[in-house]
PDB file of N, CA and C in Angstrom:
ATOM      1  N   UNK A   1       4.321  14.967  -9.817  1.00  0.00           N
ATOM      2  CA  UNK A   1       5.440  15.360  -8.992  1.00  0.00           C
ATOM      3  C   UNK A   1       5.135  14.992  -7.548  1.00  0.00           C
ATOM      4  N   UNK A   2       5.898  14.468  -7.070  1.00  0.00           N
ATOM      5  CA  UNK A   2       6.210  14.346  -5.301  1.00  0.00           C
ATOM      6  C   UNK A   2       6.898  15.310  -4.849  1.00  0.00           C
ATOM      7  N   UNK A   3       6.510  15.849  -4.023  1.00  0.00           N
ATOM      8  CA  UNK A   3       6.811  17.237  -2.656  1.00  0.00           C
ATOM      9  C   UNK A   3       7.207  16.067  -1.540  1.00  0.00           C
ATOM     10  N   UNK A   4       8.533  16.058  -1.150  1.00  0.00           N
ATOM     11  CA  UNK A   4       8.595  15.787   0.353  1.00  0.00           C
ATOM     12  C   UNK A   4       9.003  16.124   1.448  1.00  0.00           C
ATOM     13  N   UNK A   5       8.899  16.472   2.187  1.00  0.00           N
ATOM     14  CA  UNK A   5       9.062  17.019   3.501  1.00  0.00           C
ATOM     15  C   UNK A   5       9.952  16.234   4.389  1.00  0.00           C
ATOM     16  N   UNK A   6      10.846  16.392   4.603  1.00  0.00           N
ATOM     17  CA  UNK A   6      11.417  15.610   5.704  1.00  0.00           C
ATOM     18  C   UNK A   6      12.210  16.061   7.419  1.00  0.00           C
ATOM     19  N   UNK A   7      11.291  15.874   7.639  1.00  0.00           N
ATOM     20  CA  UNK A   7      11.474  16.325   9.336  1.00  0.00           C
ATOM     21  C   UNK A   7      10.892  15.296  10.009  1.00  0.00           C
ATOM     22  N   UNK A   8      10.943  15.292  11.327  1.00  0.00           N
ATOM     23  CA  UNK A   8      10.853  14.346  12.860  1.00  0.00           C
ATOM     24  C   UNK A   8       9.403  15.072  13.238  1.00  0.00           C
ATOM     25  N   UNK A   9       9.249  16.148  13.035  1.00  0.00           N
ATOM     26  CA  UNK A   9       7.492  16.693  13.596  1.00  0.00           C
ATOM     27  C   UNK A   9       7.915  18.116  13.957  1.00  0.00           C
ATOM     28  N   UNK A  10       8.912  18.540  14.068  1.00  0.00           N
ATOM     29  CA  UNK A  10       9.001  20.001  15.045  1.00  0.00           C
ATOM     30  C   UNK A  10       8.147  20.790  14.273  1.00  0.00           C
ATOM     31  N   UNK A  11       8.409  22.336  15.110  1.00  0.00           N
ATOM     32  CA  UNK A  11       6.992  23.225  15.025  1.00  0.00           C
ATOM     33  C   UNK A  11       7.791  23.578  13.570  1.00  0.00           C
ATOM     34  N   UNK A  12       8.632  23.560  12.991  1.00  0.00           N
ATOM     35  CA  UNK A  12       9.757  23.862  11.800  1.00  0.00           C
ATOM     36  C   UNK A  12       9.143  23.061  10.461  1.00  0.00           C
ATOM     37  N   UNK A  13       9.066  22.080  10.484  1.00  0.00           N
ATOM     38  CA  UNK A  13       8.537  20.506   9.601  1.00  0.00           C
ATOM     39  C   UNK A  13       7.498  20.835   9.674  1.00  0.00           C
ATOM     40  N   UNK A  14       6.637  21.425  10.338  1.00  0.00           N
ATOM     41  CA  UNK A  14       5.432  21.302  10.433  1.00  0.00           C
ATOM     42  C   UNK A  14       5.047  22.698   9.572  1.00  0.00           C
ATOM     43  N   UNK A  15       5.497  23.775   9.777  1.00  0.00           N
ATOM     44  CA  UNK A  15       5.777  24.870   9.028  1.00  0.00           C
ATOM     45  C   UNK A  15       5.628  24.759   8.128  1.00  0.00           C
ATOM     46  N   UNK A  16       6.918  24.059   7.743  1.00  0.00           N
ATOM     47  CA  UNK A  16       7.210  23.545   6.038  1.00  0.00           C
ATOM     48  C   UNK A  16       6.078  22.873   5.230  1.00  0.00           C
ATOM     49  N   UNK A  17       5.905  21.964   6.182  1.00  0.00           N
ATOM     50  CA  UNK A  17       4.783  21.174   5.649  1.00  0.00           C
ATOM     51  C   UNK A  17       3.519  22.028   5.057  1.00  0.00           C
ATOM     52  N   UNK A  18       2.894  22.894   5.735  1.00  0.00           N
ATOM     53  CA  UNK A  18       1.838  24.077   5.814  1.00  0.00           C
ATOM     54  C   UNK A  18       2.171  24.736   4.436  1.00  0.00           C
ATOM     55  N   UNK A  19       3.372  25.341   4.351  1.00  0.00           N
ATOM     56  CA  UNK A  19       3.234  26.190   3.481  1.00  0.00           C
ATOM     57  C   UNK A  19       3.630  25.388   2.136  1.00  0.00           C
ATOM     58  N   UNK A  20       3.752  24.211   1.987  1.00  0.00           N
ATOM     59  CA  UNK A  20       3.846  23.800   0.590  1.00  0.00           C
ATOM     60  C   UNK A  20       2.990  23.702   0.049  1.00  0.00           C
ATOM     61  N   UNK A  21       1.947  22.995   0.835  1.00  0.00           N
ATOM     62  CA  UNK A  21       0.161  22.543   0.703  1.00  0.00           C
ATOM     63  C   UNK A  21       0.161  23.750   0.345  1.00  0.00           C
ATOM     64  N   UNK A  22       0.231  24.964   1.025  1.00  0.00           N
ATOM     65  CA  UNK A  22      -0.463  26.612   0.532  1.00  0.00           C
ATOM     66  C   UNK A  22       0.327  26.749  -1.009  1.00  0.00           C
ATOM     67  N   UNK A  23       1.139  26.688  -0.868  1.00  0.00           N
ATOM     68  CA  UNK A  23       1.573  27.221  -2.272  1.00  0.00           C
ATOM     69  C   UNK A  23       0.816  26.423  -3.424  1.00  0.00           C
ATOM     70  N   UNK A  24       0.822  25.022  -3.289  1.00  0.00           N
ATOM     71  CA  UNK A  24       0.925  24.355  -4.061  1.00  0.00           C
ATOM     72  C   UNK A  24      -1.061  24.308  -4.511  1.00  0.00           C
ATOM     73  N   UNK A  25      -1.667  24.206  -2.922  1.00  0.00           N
ATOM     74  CA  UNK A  25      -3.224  25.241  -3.321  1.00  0.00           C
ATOM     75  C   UNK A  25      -3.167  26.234  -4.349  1.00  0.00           C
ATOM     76  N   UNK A  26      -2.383  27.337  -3.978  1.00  0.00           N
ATOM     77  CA  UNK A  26      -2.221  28.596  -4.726  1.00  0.00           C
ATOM     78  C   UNK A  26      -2.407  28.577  -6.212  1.00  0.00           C
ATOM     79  N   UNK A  27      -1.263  27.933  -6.498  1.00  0.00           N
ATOM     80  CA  UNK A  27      -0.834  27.850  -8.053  1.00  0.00           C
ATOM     81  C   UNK A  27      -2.209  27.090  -8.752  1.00  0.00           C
ATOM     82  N   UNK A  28      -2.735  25.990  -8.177  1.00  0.00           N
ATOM     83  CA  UNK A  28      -3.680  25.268  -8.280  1.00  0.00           C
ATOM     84  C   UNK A  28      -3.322  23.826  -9.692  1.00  0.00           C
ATOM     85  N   UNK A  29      -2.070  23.615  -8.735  1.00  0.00           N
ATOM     86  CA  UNK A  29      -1.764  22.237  -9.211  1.00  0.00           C
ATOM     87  C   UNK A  29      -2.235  21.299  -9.042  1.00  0.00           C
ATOM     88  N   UNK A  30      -2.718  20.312  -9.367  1.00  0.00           N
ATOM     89  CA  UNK A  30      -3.592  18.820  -8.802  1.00  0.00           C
ATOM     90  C   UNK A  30      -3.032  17.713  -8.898  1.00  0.00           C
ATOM     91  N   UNK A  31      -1.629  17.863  -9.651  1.00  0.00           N
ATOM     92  CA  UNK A  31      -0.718  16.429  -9.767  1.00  0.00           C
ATOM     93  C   UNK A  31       0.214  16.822  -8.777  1.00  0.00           C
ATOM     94  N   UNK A  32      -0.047  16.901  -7.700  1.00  0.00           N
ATOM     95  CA  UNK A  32       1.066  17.089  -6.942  1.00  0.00           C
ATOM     96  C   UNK A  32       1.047  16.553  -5.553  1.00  0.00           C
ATOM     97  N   UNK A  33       1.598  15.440  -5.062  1.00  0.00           N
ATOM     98  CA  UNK A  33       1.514  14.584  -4.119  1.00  0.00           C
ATOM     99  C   UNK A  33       2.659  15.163  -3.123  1.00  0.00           C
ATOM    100  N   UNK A  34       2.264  15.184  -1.844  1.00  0.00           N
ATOM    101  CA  UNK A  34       2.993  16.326  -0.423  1.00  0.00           C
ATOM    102  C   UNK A  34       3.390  15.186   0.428  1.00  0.00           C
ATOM    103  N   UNK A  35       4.433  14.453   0.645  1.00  0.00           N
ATOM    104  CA  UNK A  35       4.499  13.359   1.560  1.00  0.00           C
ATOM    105  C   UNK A  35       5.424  14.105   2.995  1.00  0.00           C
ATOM    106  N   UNK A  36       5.050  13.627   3.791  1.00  0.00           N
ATOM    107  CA  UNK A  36       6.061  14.014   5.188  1.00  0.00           C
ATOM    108  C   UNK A  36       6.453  12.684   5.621  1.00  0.00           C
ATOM    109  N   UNK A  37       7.739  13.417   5.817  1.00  0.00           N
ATOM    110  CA  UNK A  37       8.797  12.085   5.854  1.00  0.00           C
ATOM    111  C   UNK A  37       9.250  12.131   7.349  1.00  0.00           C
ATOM    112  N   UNK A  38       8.712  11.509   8.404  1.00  0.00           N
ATOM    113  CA  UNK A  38       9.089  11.410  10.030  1.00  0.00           C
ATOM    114  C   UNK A  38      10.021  10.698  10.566  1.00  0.00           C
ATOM    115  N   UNK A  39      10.032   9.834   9.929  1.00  0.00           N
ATOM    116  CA  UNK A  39      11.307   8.464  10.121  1.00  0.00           C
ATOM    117  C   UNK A  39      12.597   8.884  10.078  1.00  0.00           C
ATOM    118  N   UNK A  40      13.458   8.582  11.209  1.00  0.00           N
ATOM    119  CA  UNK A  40      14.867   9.464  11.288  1.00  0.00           C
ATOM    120  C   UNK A  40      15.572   8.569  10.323  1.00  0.00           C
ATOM    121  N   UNK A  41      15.380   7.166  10.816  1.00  0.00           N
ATOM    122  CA  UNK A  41      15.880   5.966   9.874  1.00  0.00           C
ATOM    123  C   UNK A  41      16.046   6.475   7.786  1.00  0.00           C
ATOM    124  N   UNK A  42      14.451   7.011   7.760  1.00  0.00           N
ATOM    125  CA  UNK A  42      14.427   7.223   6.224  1.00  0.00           C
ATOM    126  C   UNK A  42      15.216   8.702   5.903  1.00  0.00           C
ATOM    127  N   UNK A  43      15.037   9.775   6.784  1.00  0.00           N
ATOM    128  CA  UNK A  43      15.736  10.681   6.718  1.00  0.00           C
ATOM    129  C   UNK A  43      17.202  10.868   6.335  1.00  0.00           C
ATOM    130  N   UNK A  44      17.744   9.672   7.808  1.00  0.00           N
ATOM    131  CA  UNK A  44      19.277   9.805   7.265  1.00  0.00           C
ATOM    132  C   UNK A  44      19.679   9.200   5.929  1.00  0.00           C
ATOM    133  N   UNK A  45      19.067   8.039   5.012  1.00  0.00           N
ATOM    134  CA  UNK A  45      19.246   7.456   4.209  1.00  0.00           C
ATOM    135  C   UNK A  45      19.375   8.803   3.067  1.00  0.00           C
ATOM    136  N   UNK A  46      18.636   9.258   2.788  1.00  0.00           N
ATOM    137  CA  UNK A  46      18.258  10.361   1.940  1.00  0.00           C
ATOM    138  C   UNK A  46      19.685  11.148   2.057  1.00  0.00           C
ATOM    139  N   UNK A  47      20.393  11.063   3.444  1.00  0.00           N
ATOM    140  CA  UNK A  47      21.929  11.696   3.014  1.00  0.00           C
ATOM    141  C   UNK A  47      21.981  13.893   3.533  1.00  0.00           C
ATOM    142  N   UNK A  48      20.600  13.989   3.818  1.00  0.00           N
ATOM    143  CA  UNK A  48      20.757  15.342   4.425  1.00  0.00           C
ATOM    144  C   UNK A  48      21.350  15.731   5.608  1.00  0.00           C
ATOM    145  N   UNK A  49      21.805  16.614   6.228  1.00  0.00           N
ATOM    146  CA  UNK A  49      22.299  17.133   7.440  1.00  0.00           C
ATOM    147  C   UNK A  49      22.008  18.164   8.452  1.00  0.00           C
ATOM    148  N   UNK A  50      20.863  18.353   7.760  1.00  0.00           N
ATOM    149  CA  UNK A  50      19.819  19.628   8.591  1.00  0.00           C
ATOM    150  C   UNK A  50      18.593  19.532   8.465  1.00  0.00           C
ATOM    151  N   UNK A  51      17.648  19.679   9.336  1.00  0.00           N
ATOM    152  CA  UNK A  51      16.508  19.350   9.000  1.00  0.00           C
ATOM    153  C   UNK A  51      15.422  21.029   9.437  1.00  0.00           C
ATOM    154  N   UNK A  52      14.896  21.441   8.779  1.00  0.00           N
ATOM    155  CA  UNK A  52      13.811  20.561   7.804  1.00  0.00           C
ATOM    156  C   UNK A  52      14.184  20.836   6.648  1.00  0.00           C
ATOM    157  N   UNK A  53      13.534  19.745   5.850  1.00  0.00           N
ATOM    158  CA  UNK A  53      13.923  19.338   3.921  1.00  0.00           C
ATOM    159  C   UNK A  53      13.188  19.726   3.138  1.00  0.00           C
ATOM    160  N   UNK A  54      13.462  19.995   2.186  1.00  0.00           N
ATOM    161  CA  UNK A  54      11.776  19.998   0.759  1.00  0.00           C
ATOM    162  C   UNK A  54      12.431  19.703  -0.352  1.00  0.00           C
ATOM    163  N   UNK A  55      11.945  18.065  -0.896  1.00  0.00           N
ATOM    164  CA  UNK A  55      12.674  18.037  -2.010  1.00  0.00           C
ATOM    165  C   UNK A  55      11.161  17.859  -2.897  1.00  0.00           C
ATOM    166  N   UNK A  56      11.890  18.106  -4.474  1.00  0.00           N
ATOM    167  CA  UNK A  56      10.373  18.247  -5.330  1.00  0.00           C
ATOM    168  C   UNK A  56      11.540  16.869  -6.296  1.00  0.00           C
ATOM    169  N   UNK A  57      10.713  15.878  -6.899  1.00  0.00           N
ATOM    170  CA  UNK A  57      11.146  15.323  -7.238  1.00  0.00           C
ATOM    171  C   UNK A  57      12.537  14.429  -6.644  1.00  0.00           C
ATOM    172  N   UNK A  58      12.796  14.482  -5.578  1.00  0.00           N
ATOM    173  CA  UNK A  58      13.633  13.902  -4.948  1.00  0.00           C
ATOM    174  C   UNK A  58      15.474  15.011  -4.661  1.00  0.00           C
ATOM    175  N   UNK A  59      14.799  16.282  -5.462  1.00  0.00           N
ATOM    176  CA  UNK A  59      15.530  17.342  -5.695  1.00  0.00           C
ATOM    177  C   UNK A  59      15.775  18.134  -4.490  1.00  0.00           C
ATOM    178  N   UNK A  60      16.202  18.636  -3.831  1.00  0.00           N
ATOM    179  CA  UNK A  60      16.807  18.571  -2.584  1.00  0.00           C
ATOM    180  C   UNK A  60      16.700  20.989  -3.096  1.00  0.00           C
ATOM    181  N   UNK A  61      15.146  21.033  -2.960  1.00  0.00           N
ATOM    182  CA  UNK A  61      15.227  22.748  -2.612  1.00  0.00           C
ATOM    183  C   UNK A  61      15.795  23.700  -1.401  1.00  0.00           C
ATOM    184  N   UNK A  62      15.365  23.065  -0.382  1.00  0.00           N
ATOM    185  CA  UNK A  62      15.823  23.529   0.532  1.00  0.00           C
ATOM    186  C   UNK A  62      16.264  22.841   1.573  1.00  0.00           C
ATOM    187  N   UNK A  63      16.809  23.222   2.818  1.00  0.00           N
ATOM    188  CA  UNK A  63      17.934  22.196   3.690  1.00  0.00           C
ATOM    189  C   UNK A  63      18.083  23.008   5.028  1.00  0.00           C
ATOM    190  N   UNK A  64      17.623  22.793   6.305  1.00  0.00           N
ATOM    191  CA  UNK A  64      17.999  23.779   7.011  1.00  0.00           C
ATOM    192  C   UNK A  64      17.607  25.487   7.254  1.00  0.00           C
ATOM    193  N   UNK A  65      16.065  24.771   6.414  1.00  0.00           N
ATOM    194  CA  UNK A  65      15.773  26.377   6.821  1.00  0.00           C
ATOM    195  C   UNK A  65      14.053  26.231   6.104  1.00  0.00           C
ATOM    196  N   UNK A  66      13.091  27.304   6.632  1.00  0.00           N
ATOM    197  CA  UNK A  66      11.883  26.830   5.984  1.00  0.00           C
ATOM    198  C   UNK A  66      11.157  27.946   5.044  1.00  0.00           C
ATOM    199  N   UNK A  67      11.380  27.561   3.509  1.00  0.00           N
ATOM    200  CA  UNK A  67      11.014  28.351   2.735  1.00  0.00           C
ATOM    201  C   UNK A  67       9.534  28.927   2.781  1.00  0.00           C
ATOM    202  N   UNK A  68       9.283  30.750   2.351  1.00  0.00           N
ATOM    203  CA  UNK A  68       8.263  30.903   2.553  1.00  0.00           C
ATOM    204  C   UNK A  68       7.621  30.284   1.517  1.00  0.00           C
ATOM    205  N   UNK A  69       5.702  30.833   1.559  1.00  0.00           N
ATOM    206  CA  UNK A  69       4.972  30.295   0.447  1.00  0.00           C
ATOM    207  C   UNK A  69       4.976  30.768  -0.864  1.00  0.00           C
ATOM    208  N   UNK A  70       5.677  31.922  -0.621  1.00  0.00           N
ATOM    209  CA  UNK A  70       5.686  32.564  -2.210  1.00  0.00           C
ATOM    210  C   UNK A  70       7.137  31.742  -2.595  1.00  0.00           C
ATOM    211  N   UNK A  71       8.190  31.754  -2.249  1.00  0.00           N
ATOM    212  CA  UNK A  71       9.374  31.211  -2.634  1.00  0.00           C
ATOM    213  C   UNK A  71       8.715  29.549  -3.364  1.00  0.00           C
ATOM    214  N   UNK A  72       8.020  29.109  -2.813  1.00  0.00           N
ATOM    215  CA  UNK A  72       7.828  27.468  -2.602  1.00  0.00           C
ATOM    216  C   UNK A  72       7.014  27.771  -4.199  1.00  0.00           C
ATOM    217  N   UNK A  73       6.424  28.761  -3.981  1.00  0.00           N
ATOM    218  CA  UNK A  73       5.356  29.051  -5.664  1.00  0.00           C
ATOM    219  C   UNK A  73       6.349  29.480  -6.588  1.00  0.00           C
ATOM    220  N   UNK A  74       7.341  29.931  -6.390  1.00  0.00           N
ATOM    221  CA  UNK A  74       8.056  30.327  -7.336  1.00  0.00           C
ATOM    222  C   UNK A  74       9.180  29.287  -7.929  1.00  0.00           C
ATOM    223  N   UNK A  75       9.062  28.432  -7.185  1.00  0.00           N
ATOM    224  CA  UNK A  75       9.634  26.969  -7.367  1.00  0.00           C
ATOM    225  C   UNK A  75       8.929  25.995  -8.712  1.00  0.00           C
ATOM    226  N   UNK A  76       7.635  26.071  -7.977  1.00  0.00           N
ATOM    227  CA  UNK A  76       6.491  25.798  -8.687  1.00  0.00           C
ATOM    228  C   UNK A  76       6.317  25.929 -10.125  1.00  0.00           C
ATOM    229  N   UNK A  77       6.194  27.479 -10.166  1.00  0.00           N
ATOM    230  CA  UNK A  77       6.195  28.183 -11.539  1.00  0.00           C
ATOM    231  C   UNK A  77       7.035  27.558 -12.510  1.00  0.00           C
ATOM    232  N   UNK A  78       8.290  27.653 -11.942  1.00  0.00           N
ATOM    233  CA  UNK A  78       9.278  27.524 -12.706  1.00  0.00           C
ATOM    234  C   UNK A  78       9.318  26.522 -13.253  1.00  0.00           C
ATOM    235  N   UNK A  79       8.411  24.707 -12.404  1.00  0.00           N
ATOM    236  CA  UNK A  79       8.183  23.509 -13.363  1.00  0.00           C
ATOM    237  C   UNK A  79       7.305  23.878 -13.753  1.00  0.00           C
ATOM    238  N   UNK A  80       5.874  24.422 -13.901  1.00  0.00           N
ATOM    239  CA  UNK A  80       4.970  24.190 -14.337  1.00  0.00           C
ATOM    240  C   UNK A  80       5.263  24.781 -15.591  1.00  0.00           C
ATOM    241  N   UNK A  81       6.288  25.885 -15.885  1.00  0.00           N
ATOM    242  CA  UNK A  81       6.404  26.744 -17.172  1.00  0.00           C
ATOM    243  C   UNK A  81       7.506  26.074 -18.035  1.00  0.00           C
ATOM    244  N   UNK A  82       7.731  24.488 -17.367  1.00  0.00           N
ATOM    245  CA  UNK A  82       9.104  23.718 -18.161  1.00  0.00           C
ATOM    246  C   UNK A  82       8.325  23.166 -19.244  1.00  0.00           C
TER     247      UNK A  82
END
């Protein structure tokens, strides 16, 4: 699975960024690749309208707001138990 992050750098993106790595520590997944996406260019392509992003699989979790680490694990769970 790919985790991506998509924000410009703010203290928000950067947030996001933090607590996925934590969650994704947590659960103690190891197939799981965390990309941050900075490029406004690649951002807008992707078609979002608020930033910051977290898509898992290109799946679009959150939008405009920065999920905590338990939420982000409970995300988690829910593939790892598919």
């Amino acid at each position: 699975m790919i985790i991506k992050i998509l924000g410009t750098g703010c203290p928000g993106c950067q947030k996001l960024e933090a607590n996925a790595k934590k969650a994704v520590e947590e659960i103690g997944l190891k197939d799981i690749q965390i990309i941050h996406i900075y490029d406004l260019n690649e951002i807008i392509k992707s078609g979002v309208t608020m930033l910051p992003v977290i898509l898992f699989d290109d799946e679009i979790k959150a939008e405009g707001w920065i999920p905590d680490v338990e939420e982000i694990k409970k995300w988690l769970q829910e593939i790892k138990n598919q």
